[in-house]
Protein backbone atom coordinates (compact mmCIF):
# COMPACT_ATOMS: atom_id res chain seq x y z
CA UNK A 1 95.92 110.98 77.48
CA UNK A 2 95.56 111.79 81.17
CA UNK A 3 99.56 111.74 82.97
CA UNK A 4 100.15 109.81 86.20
CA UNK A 5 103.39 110.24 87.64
CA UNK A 6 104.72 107.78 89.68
CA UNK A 7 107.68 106.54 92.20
CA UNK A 8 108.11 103.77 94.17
CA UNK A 9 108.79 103.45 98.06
CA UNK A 10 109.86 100.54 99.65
CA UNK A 11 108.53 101.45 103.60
CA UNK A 12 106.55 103.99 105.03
CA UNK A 13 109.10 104.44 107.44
CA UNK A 14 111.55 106.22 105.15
CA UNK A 15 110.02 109.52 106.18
CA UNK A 16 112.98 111.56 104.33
CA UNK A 17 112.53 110.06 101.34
CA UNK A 18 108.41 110.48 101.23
CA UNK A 19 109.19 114.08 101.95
CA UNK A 20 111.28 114.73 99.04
CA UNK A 21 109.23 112.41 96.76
CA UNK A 22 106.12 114.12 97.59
CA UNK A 23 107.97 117.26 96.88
CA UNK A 24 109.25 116.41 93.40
CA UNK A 25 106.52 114.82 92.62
CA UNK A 26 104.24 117.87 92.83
CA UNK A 27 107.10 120.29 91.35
CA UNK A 28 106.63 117.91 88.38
CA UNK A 29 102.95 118.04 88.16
CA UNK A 30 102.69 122.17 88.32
CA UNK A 31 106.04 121.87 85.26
CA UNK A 32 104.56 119.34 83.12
CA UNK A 33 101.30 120.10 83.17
CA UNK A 34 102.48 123.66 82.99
CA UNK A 35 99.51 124.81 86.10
CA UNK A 36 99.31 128.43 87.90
CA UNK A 37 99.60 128.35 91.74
CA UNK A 38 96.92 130.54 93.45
CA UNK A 39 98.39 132.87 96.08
CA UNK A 40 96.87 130.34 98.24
CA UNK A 41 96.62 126.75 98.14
CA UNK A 42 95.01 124.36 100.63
CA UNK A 43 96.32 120.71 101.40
CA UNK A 44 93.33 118.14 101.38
CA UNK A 45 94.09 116.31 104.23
CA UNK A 46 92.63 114.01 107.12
CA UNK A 47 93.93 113.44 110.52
CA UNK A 48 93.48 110.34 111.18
CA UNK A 49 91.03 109.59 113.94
CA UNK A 50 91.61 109.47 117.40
CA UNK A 51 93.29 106.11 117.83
CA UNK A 52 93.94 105.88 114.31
CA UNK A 53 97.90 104.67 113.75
CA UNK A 54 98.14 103.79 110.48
CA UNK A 55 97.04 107.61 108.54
CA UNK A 56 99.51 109.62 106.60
CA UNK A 57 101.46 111.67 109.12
CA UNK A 58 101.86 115.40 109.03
CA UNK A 59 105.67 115.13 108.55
CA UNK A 60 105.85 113.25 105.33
CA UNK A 61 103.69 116.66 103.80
CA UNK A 62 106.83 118.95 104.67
CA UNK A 63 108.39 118.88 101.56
CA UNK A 64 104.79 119.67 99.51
CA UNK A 65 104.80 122.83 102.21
CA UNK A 66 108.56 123.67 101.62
CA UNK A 67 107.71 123.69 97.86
CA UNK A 68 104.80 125.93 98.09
CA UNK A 69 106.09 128.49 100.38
CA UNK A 70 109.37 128.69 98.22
CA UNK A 71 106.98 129.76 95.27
CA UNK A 72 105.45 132.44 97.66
CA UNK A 73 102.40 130.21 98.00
CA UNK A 74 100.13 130.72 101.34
CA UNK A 75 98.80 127.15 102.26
CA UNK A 76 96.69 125.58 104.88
CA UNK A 77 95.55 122.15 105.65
CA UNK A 78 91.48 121.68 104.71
CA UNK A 79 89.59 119.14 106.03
CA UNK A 80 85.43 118.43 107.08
CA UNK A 81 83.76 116.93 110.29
CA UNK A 82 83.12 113.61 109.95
CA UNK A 83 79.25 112.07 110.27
CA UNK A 84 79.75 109.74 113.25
CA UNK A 85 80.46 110.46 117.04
CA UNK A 86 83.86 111.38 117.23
CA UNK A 87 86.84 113.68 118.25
CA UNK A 88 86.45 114.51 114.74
CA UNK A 89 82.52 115.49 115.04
CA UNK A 90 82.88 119.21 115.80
CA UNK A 91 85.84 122.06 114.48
CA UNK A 92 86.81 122.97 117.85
CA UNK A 93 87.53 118.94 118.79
CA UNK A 94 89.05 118.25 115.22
CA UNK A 95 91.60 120.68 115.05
CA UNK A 96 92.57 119.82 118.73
CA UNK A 97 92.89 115.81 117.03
CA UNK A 98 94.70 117.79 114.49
CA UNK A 99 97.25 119.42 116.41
CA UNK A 100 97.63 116.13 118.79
CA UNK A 101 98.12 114.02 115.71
CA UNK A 102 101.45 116.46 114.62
CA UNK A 103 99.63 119.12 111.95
CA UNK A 104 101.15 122.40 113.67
CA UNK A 105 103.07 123.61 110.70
CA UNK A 106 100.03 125.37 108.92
CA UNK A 107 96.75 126.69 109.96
CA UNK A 108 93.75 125.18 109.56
CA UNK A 109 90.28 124.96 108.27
CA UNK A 110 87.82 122.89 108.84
CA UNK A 111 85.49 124.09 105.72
CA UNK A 112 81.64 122.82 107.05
CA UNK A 113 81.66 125.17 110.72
CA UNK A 114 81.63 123.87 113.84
CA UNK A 115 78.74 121.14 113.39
CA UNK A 116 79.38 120.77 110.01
CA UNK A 117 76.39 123.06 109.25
CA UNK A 118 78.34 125.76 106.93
CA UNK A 119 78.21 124.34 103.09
CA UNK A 120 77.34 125.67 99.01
CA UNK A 121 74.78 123.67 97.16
CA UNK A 122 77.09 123.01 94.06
CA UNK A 123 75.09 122.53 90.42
CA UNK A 124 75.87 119.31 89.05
CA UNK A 125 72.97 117.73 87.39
CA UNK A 126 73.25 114.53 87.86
CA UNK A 127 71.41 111.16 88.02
CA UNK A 128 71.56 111.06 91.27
CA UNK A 129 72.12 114.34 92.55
CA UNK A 130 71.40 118.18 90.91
CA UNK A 131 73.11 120.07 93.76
CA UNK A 132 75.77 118.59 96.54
CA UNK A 133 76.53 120.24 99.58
CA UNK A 134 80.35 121.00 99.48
CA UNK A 135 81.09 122.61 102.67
CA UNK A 136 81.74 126.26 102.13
CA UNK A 137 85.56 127.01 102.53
CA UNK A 138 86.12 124.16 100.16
CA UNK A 139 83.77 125.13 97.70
CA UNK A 140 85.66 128.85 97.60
CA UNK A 141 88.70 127.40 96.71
CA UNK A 142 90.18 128.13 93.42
CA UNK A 143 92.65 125.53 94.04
CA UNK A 144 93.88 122.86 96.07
CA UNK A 145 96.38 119.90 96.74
CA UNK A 146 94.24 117.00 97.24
CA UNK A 147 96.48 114.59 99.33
CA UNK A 148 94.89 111.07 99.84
CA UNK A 149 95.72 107.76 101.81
CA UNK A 150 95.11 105.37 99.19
CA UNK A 151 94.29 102.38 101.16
CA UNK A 152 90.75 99.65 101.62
CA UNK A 153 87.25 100.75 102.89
CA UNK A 154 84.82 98.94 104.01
CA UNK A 155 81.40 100.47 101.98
CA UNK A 156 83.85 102.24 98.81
CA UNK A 157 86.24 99.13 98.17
CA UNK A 158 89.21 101.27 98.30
CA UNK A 159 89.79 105.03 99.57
CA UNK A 160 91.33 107.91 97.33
CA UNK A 161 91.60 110.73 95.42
CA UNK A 162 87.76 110.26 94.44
CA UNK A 163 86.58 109.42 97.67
CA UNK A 164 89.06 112.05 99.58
CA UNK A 165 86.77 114.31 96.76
CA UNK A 166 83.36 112.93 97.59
CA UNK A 167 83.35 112.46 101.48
CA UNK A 168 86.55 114.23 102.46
CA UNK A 169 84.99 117.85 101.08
CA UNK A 170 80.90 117.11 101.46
CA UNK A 171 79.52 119.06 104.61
CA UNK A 172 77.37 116.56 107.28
CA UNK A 173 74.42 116.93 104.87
CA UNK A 174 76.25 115.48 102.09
CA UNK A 175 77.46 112.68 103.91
CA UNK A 176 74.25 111.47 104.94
CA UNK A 177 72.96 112.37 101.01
CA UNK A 178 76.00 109.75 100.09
CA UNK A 179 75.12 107.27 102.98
CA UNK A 180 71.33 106.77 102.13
CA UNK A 181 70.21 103.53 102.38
CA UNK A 182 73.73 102.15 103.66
CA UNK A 183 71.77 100.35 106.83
CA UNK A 184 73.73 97.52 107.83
CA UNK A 185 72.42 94.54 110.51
CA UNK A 186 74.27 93.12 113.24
CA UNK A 187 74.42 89.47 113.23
CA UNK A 188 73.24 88.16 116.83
CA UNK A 189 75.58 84.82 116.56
CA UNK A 190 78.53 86.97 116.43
CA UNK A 191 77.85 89.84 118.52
CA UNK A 192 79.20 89.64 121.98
CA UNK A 193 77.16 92.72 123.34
CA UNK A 194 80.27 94.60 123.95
CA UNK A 195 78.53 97.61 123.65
CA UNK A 196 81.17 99.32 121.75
CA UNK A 197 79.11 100.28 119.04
CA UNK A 198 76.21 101.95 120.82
CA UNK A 199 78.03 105.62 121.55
CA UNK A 200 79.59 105.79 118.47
CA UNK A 201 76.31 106.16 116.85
CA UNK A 202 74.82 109.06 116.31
CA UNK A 203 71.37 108.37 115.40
CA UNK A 204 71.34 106.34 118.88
CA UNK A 205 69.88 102.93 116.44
CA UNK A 206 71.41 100.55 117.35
CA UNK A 207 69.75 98.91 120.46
CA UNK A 208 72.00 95.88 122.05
CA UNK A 209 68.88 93.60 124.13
CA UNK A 210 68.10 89.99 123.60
CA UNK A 211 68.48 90.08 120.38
CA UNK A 212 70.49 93.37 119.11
CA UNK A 213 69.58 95.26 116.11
CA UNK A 214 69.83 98.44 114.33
CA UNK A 215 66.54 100.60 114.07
CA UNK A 216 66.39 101.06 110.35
CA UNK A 217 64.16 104.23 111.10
CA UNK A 218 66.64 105.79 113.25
CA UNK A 219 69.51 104.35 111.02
CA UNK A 220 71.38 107.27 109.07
CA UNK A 221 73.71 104.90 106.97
CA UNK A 222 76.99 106.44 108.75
CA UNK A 223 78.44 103.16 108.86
CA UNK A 224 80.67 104.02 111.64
CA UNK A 225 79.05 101.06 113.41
CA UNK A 226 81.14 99.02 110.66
CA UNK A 227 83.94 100.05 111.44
CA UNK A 228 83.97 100.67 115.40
CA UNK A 229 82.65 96.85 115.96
CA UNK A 230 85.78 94.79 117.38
CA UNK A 231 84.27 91.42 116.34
CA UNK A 232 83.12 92.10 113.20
CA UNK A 233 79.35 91.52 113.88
CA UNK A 234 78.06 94.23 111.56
CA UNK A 235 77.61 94.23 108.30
CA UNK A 236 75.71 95.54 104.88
CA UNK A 237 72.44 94.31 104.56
CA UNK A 238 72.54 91.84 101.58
CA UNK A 239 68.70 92.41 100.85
CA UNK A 240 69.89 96.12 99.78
CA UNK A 241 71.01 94.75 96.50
CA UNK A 242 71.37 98.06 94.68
CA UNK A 243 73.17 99.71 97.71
CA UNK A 244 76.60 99.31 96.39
CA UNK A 245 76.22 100.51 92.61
CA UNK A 246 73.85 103.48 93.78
CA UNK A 247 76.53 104.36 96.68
CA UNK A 248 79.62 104.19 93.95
CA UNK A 249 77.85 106.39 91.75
CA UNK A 250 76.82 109.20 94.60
CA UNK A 251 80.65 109.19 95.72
CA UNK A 252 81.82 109.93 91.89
CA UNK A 253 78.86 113.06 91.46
CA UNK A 254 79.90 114.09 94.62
CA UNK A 255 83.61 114.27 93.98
CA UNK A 256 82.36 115.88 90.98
CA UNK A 257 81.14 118.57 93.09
CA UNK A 258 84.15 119.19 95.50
CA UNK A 259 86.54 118.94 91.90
CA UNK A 260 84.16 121.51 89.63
CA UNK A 261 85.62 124.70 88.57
CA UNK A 262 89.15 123.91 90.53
CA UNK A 263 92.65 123.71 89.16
CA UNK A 264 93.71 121.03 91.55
CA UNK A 265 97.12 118.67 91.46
CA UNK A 266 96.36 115.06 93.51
CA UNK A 267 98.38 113.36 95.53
CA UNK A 268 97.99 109.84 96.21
CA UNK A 269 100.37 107.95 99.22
CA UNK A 270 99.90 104.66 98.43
CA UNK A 271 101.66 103.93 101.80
CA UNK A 272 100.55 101.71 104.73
CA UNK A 273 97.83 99.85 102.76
CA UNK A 274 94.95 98.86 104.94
CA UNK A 275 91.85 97.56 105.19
CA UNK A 276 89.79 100.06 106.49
CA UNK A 277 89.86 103.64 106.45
CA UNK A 278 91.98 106.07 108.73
CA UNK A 279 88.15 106.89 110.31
CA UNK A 280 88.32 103.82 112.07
CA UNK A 281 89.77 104.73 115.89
CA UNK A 282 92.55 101.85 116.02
CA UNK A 283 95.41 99.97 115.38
CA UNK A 284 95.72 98.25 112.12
CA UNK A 285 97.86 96.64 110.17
CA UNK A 286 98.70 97.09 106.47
CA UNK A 287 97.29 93.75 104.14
CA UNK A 288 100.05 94.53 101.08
CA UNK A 289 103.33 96.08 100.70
CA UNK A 290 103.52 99.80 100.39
CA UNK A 291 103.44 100.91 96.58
CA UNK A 292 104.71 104.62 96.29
CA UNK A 293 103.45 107.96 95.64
CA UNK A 294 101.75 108.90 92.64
CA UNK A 295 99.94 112.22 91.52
CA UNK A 296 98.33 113.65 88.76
CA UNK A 297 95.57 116.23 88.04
CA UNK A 298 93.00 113.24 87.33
CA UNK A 299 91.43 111.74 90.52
CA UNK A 300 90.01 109.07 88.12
CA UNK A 301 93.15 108.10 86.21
CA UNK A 302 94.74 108.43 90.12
CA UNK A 303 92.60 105.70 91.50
CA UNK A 304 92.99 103.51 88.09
CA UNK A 305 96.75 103.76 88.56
CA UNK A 306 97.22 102.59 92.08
CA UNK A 307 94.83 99.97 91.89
CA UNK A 308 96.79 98.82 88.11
CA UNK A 309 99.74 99.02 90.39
CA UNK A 310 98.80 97.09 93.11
CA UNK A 311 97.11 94.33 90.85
CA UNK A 312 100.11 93.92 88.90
CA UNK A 313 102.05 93.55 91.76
CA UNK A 314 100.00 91.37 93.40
CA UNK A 315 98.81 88.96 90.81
CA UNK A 316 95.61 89.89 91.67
CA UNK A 317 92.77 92.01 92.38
CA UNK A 318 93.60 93.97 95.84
CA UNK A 319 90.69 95.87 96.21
CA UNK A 320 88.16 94.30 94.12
CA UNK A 321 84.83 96.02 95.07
CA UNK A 322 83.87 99.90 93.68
CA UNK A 323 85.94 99.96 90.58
CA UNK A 324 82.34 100.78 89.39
CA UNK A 325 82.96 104.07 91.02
CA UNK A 326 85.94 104.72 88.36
CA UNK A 327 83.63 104.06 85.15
CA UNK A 328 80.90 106.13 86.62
CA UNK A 329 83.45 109.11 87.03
CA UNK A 330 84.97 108.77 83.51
CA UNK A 331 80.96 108.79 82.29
CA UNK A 332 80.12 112.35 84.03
CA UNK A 333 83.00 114.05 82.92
CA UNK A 334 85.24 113.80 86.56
CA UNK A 335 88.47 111.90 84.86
CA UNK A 336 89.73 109.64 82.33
CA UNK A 337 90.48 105.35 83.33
CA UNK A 338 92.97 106.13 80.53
CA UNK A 339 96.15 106.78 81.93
CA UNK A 340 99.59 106.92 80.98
CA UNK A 341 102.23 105.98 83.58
CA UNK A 342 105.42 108.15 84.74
CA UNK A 343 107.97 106.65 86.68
CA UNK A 344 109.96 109.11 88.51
CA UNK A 345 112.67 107.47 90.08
């Protein structure tokens, strides 16, 4: 039965004690599950976007770095360009985001190039996919620390380890392979033809006149639009029924991809729980209590965990949409939804 260690933390704001958590925690992983460092490990990260307040800060990952370098382990954050217009749409513009948002104490890589043209087709076989493009410097790795922001999203249900897997290594072709079909509308009662939308698209769709819409030819299924509108205008297009399974299911094969032939520990801050994703350029606030940190070397029995957690907490179902996604990854072979639980006070 898969392990998932566990311990609690009251606030994000006890930055001292996330350090040292996130520090035994992976020293407990590598002795337990009794796993060989590589002379160099990368840290699975993402920024946050520009405007973003609510991501996983670069100081609570000093104690992961302290650990590695004390075992005479090289490490480097890792990271890809995301799809939509952005500071994070280009290398040279994400690692400046990078270095604003406080990650100066490694180097590092962004693993699809500058445009996010630089990826490996990796052999999967699949029902929905055969090959997925992993963006190169990821798919070289032999190993790496898969840190995640567990948290909501708007099109997954809930971001982490899989989805840090699936979007947070694919290059800009496998994003848009994920994405397919993901066309949302933009309801005309509710849009105030703010206009905020329009430049963060970069398919140039969406057209704001009389009556605004999204070209569905143009349309690339980024979704940023979702997430950028301040009024919530925009959503998923209920007459795409099969969207959501078909979109669960490409996430798992791809974090298939990015997790094939890799030795890698996953870390999972269940800390300043939001809605929506750290992509999304702006101030939020958290909708539950912070949980923890857990980690394990199963993204699937990860995800299980801190959604068990936060359901039992809460009484309820936190994130109730794309637990589908968990099922689907058990069935090709990515993780187990059978867990048992740690706690490591």
């Amino acid at each position: 039965m898969q392990q998932v260690y566990f311990t609690p933390i009251a606030s994000y704001h006890e930055t001292a004690k996330i350090r040292a958590t996130a520090k035994n925690l992976l020293q407990t992983v590598v002795e337990k599950e009794q796993i060989t460092l590589q002379p160099h490990v990368s840290l699975k990260v993402h920024f946050g976007e520009k405007g973003n307040t609510t991501f996983i800060g670069a100081q609570n990952f000093e104690g992961v770095i302290e650990y590695l370098h004390g075992k005479q382990v090289q490490s480097s954050f890792i990271e890809t360009n995301a799809l939509y217009r952005g500071e994070r749409t280009t290398r040279t513009t994400h690692i400046r985001l990078a270095k604003e948002h406080g990650f100066t104490q490694i180097p590092i890589i962004i693993a699809d190039g500058e445009h996010g043209e630089d990826y490996e087709e990796v052999e999967i076989n699949q029902k929905h996919f055969r090959t997925c493009k992993i963006g190169t410097e990821i798919a070289q790795q032999k190993q790496m620390i898969v840190i995640s922001h567990f948290k909501g999203h708007l099109l997954a249900g809930f971001g982490g380890a899989i989805k840090q897997l699936a979007m947070g290594c694919a290059a800009r072709g496998g994003k848009l392979e994920q994405h397919a079909n993901a066309i949302p509308l933009i309801n005309p009662l509710t849009c105030k033809k703010c206009r905020t939308c329009v430049p963060h698209c970069p398919a140039e769709a969406i057209q704001i006149g009389w009556l605004p819409r999204i070209n569905s030819k143009k349309c690339i299924g980024c979704a940023s639009c979702l997430a950028i509108c301040p009024f919530g205008a925009i959503s998923l297009n209920p007459l795409r029924a099969s969207f959501s399974t078909t979109f669960y299911e490409k996430l798992a094969e791809y974090a298939l991809a990015a997790h094939k032939e890799k030795n890698n520990i996953y870390l999972s801050f269940a800390l300043n729980i939001t809605k929506n994703c750290d992509c999304n350029g702006r101030s939020m606030k958290s909708v539950v209590a912070d949980l923890g940190i857990l980690a394990s070397t199963d993204p699937v029995a990860l995800d299980q965990a801190c959604l068990d957690l936060l359901d039992q907490r809460n009484g309820k179902k936190v994130f109730s949409r794309g637990r589908h996604t968990l099922d689907y990854g058990q069935k090709i072979g990515l993780g187990s939804t059978t867990y048992e639980l740690k706690r490591q006070e």
